[in-house]
Protein backbone atom coordinates (compact mmCIF):
# COMPACT_ATOMS: atom_id res chain seq x y z
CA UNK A 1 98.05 24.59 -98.20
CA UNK A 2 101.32 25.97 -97.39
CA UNK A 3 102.03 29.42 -96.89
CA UNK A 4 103.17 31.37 -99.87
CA UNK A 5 106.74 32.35 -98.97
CA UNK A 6 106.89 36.87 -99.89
CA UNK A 7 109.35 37.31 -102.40
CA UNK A 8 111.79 40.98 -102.56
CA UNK A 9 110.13 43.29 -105.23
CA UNK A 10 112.13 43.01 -108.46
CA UNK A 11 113.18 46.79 -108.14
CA UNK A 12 115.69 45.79 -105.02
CA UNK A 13 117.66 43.43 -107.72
CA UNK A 14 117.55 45.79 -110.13
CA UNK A 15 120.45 47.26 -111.75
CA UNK A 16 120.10 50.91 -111.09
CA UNK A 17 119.15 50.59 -107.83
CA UNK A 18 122.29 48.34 -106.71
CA UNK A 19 124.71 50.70 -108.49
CA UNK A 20 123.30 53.86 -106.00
CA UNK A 21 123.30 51.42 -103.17
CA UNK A 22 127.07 50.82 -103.94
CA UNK A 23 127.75 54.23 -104.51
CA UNK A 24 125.90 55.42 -101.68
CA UNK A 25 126.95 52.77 -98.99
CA UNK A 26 131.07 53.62 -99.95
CA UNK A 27 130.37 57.41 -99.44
CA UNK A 28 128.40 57.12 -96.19
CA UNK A 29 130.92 54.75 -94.84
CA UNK A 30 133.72 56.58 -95.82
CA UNK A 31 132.53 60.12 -94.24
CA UNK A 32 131.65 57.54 -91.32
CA UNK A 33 135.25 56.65 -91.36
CA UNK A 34 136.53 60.27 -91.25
CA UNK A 35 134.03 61.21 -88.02
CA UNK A 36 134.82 58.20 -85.99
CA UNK A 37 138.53 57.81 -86.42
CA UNK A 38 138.91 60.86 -83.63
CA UNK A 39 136.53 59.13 -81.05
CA UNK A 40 137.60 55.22 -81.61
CA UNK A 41 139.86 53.67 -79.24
CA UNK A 42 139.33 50.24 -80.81
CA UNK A 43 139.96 50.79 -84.88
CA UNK A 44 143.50 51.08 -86.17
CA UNK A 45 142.21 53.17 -89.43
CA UNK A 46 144.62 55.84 -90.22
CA UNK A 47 144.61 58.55 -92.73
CA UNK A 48 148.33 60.09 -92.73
CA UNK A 49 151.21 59.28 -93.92
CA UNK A 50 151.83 55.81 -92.84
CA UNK A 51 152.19 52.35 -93.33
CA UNK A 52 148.63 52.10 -91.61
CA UNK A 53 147.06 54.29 -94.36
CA UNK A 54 148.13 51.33 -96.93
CA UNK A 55 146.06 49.04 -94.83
CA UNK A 56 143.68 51.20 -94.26
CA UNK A 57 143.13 51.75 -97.90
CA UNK A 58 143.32 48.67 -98.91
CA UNK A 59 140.77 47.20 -96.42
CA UNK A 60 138.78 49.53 -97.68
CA UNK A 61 138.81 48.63 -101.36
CA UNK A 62 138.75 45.20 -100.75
CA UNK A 63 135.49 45.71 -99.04
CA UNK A 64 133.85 47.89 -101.53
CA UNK A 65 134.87 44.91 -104.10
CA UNK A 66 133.05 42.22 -101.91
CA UNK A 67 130.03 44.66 -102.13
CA UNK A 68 130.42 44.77 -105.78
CA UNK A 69 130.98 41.50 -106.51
CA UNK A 70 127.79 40.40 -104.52
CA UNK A 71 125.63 42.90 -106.13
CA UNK A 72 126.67 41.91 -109.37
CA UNK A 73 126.14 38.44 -108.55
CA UNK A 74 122.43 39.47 -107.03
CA UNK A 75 121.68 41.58 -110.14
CA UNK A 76 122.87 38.54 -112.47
CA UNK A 77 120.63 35.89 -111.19
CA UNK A 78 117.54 37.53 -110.85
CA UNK A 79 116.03 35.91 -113.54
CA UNK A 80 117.34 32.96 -112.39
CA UNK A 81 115.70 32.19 -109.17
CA UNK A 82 112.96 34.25 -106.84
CA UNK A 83 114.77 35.88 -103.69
CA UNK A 84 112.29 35.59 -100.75
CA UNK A 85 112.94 38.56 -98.00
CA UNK A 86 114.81 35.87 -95.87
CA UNK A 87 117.01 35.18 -98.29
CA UNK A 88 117.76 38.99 -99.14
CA UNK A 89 118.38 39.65 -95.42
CA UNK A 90 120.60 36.69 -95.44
CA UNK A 91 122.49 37.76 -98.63
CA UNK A 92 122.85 41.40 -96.86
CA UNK A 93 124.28 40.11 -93.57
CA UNK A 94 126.46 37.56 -95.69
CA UNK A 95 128.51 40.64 -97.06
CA UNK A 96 128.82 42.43 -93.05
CA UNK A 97 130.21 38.91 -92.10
CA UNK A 98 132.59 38.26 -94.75
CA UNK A 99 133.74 42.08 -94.17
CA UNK A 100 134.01 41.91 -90.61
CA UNK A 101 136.32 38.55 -90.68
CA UNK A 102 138.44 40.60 -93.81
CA UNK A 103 138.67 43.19 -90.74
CA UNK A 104 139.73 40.63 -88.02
CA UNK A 105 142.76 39.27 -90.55
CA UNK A 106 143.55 42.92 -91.55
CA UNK A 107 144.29 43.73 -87.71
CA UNK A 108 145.67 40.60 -86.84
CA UNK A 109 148.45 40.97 -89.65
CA UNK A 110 149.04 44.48 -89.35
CA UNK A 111 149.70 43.67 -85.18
CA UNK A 112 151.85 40.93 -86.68
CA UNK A 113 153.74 43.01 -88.34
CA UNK A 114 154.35 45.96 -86.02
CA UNK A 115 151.70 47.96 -88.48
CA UNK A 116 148.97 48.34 -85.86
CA UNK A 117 149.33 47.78 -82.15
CA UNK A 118 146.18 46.73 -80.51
CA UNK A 119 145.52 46.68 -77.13
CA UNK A 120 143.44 43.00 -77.38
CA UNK A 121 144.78 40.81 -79.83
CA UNK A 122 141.65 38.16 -79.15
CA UNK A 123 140.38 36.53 -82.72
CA UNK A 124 136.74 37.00 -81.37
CA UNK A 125 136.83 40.21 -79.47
CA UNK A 126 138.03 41.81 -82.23
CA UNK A 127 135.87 40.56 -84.63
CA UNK A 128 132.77 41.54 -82.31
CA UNK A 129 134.48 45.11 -82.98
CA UNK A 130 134.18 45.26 -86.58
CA UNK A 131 130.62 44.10 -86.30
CA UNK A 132 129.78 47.36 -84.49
CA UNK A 133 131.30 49.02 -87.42
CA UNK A 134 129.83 47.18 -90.39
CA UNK A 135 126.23 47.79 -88.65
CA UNK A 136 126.95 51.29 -88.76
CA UNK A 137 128.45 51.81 -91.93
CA UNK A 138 126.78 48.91 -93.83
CA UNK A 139 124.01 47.86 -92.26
CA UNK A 140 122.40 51.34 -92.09
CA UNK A 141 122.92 53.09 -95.49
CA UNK A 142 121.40 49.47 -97.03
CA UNK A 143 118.19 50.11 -95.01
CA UNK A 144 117.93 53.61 -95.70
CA UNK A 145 118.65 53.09 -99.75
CA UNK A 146 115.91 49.96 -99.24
CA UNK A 147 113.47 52.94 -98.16
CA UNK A 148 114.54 55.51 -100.63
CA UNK A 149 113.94 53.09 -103.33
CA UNK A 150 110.26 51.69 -101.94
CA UNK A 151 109.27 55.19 -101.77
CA UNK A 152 110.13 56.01 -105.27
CA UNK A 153 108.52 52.86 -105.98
CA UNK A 154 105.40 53.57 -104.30
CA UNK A 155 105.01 56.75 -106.36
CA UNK A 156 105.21 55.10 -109.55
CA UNK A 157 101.25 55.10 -111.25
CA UNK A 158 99.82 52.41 -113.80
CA UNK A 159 96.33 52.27 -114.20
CA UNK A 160 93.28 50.93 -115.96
CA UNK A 161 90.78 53.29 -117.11
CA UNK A 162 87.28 52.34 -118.13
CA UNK A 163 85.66 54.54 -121.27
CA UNK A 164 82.43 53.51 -120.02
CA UNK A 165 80.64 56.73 -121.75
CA UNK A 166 82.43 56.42 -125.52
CA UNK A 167 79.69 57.63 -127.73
CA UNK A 168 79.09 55.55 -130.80
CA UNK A 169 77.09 53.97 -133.23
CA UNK A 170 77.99 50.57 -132.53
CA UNK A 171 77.16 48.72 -129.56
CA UNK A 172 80.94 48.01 -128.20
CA UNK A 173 81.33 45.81 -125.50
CA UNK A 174 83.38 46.88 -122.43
CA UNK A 175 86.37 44.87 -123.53
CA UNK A 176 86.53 47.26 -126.14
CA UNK A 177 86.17 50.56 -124.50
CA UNK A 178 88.79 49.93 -121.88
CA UNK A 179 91.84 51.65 -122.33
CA UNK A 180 95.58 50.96 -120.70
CA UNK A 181 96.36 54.44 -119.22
CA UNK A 182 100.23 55.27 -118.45
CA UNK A 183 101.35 57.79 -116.02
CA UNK A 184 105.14 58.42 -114.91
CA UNK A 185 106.18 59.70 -111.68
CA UNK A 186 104.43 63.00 -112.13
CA UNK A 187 101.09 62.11 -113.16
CA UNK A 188 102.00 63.05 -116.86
CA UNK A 189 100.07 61.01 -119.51
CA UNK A 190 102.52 59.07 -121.11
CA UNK A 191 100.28 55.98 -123.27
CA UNK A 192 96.66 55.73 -123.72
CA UNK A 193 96.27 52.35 -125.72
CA UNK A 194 92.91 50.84 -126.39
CA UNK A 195 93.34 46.65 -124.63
CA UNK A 196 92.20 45.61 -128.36
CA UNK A 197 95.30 45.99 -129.23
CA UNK A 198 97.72 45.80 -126.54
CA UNK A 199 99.84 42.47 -126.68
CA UNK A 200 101.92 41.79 -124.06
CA UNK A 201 104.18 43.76 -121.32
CA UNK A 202 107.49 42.72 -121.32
CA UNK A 203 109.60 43.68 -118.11
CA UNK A 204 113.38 45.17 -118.99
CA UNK A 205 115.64 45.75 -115.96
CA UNK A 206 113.65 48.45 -114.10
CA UNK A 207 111.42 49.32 -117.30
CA UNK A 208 108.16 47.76 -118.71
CA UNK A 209 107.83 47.76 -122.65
CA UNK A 210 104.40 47.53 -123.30
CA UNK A 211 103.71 46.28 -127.14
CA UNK A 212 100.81 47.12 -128.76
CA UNK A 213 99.42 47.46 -132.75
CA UNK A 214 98.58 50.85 -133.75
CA UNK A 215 95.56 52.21 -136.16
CA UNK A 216 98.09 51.11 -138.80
CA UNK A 217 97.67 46.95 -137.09
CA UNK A 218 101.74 47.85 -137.09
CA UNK A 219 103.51 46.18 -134.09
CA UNK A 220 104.96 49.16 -131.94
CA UNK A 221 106.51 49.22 -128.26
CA UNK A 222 106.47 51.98 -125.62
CA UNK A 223 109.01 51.79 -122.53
CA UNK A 224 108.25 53.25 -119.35
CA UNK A 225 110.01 53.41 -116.19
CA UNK A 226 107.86 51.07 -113.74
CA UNK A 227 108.19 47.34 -112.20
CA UNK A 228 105.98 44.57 -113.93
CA UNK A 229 104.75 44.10 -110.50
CA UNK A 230 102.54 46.97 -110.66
CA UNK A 231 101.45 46.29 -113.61
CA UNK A 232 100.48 43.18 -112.45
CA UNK A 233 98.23 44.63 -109.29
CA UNK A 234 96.90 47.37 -111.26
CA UNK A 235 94.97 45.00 -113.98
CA UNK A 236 94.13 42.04 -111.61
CA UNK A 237 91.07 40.97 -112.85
CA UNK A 238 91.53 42.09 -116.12
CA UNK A 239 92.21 39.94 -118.91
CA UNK A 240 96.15 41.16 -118.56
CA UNK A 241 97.75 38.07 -116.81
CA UNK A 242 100.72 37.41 -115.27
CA UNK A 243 102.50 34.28 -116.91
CA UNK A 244 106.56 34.76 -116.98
CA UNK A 245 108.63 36.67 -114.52
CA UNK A 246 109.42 39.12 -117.83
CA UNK A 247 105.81 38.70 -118.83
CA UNK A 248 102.23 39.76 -118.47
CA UNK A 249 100.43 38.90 -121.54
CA UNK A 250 96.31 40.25 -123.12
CA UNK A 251 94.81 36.81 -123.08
CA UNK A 252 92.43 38.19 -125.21
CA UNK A 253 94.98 38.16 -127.80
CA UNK A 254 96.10 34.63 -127.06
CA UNK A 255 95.67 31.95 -129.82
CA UNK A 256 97.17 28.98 -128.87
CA UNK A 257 98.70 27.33 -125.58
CA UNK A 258 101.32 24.96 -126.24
CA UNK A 259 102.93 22.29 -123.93
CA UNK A 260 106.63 21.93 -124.72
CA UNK A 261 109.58 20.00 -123.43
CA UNK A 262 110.07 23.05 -120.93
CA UNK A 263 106.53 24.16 -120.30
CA UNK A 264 103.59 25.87 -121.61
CA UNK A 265 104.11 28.38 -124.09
CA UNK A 266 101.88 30.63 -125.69
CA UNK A 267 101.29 31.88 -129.62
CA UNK A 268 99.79 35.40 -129.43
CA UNK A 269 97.66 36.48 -132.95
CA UNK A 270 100.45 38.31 -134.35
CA UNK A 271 102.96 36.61 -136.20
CA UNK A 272 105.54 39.44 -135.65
CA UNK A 273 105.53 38.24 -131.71
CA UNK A 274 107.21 35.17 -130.39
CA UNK A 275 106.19 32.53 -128.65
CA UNK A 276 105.81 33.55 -124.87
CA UNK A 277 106.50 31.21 -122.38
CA UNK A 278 104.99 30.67 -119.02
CA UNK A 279 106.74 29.25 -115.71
CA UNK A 280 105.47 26.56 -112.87
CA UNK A 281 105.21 29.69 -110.61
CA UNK A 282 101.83 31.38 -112.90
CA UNK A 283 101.12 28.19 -115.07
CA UNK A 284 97.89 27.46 -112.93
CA UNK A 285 96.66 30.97 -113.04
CA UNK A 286 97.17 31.00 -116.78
CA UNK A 287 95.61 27.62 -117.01
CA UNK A 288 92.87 28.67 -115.25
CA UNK A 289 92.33 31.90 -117.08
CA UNK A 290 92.72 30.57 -120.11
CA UNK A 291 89.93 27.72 -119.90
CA UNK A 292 87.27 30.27 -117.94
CA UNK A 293 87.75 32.49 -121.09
CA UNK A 294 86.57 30.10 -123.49
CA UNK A 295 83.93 28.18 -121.72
């Protein structure tokens, strides 16, 4: 079989997270920008008064937009396609490359133009330059953000607790004394919810909203701020099952599967829900789970 190719956690595409990126990477190369100017005998920046300011400033926007533009780009088509860690490190270096050549034009037309003088005026030498800089001021803030944001991550809780000693006078099976158990970042209790009535879990941005009935059989939601990829590694082996990239669904509660045009889809036994659909990436897990539950 081949090898199943790792794919970026969803948190690394998520909106939040690539707007602090942004902001952080354009503060940590700008105060990288202010130290180095002093020291550098090979960067033309210049912050006084001065026809090399304009360039300077407007190399510098230009680049933050390129940033921008690929982040929103990244954060757009997440649901689109899976980005393996390849293809993330790829995208990343994309952005120092296209930066670094914006650099090499930048010098070569401010030299034109009796703006900058440099000392070298060599297409490639200066471009091997600006990759010293980009590394620096690009290349290092994106790994240290990538770390911030897998700790935080990391410290995020989800987990399934079994009410293995409920006293009562019927004889419950375990499917009904387990209970979906919610803690945010601090360990504070946020959702109990017996698995007899949770639904689905529906992934939002950098949120899960987990829908469940209430003593009422009302349909009600609860948002909490976690990835759906915990969720799915908390409850493997349960009957919560991965079957969308937005979805993890009770197959317990699942009434019929339904081959479409598109794909599978799934009715859940609650009118009030739609139909959920399931991708080629978890349609033979679901398969599977779905015919070992009612053999």
């Amino acid at each position: 079989m081949p090898k199943r190719v790792k794919k970026v956690p969803d948190y690394l595409r998520a909106k939040y997270q690539l707007e602090v990126t942004v902001i952080f990477t354009a503060l940590f190369s700008l105060v990288f920008l202010l130290i180095s100017i002093p020291f550098s005998h090979n960067a033309w920046f210049d912050l006084g008064a001065s026809e090399a300011f304009l360039f300077t400033a407007a190399f510098f926007l230009i680049s933050l937009l390129v940033i921008i533009v690929s982040k929103w780009v990244m954060y757009k088509t997440r649901n689109q396609f899976e980005m393996a860690y390849l293809q993330y490190v790829l995208w990343n270096l994309g952005e120092v490359l296209v930066i670094c050549l914006l650099y090499t034009l930048f010098s070569l037309q401010g030299h034109k133009m009796g703006i900058i003088m440099l000392d070298n005026t060599s297409f490639f030498r200066i471009f091997l330059n600006a990759l010293v800089y980009c590394f620096v001021s690009l290349v290092i803030p994106y790994v240290i953000a990538g770390m911030f944001f897998a700790i935080v991550d990391k410290n995020r809780t989800i987990r399934l607790m079994n009410y293995e000693t409920v006293v009562s006078d019927e004889n419950l099976p375990v499917s009904k004394l387990e209970k979906v158990t919610l803690f945010d970042n601090n360990g504070v209790l946020k959702l109990s919810v017996s698995s007899s009535s949770l639904y689905y879990v529906e992934s939002d941005d950098n949120y899960i909203i987990v829908w469940y009935t209430d003593s009422k059989g009302d349909l009600k939601r609860y948002m909490l701020r976690c990835r759906l990829k915990t969720v799915e590694e908390s409850f493997k082996g349960s009957s919560l099952v991965r079957c969308h990239r937005k979805y993890i669904v009770n197959m317990d509660k699942v009434k019929v599967l339904r081959k479409e045009r598109d794909g599978y889809e799934l009715d859940l036994d609650n009118d009030a829900i739609p139909p959920i659909p399931i991708t080629k990436t978890y349609a033979d897990n679901v398969l599977d789970r779905f015919n070992t539950a009612r053999r």
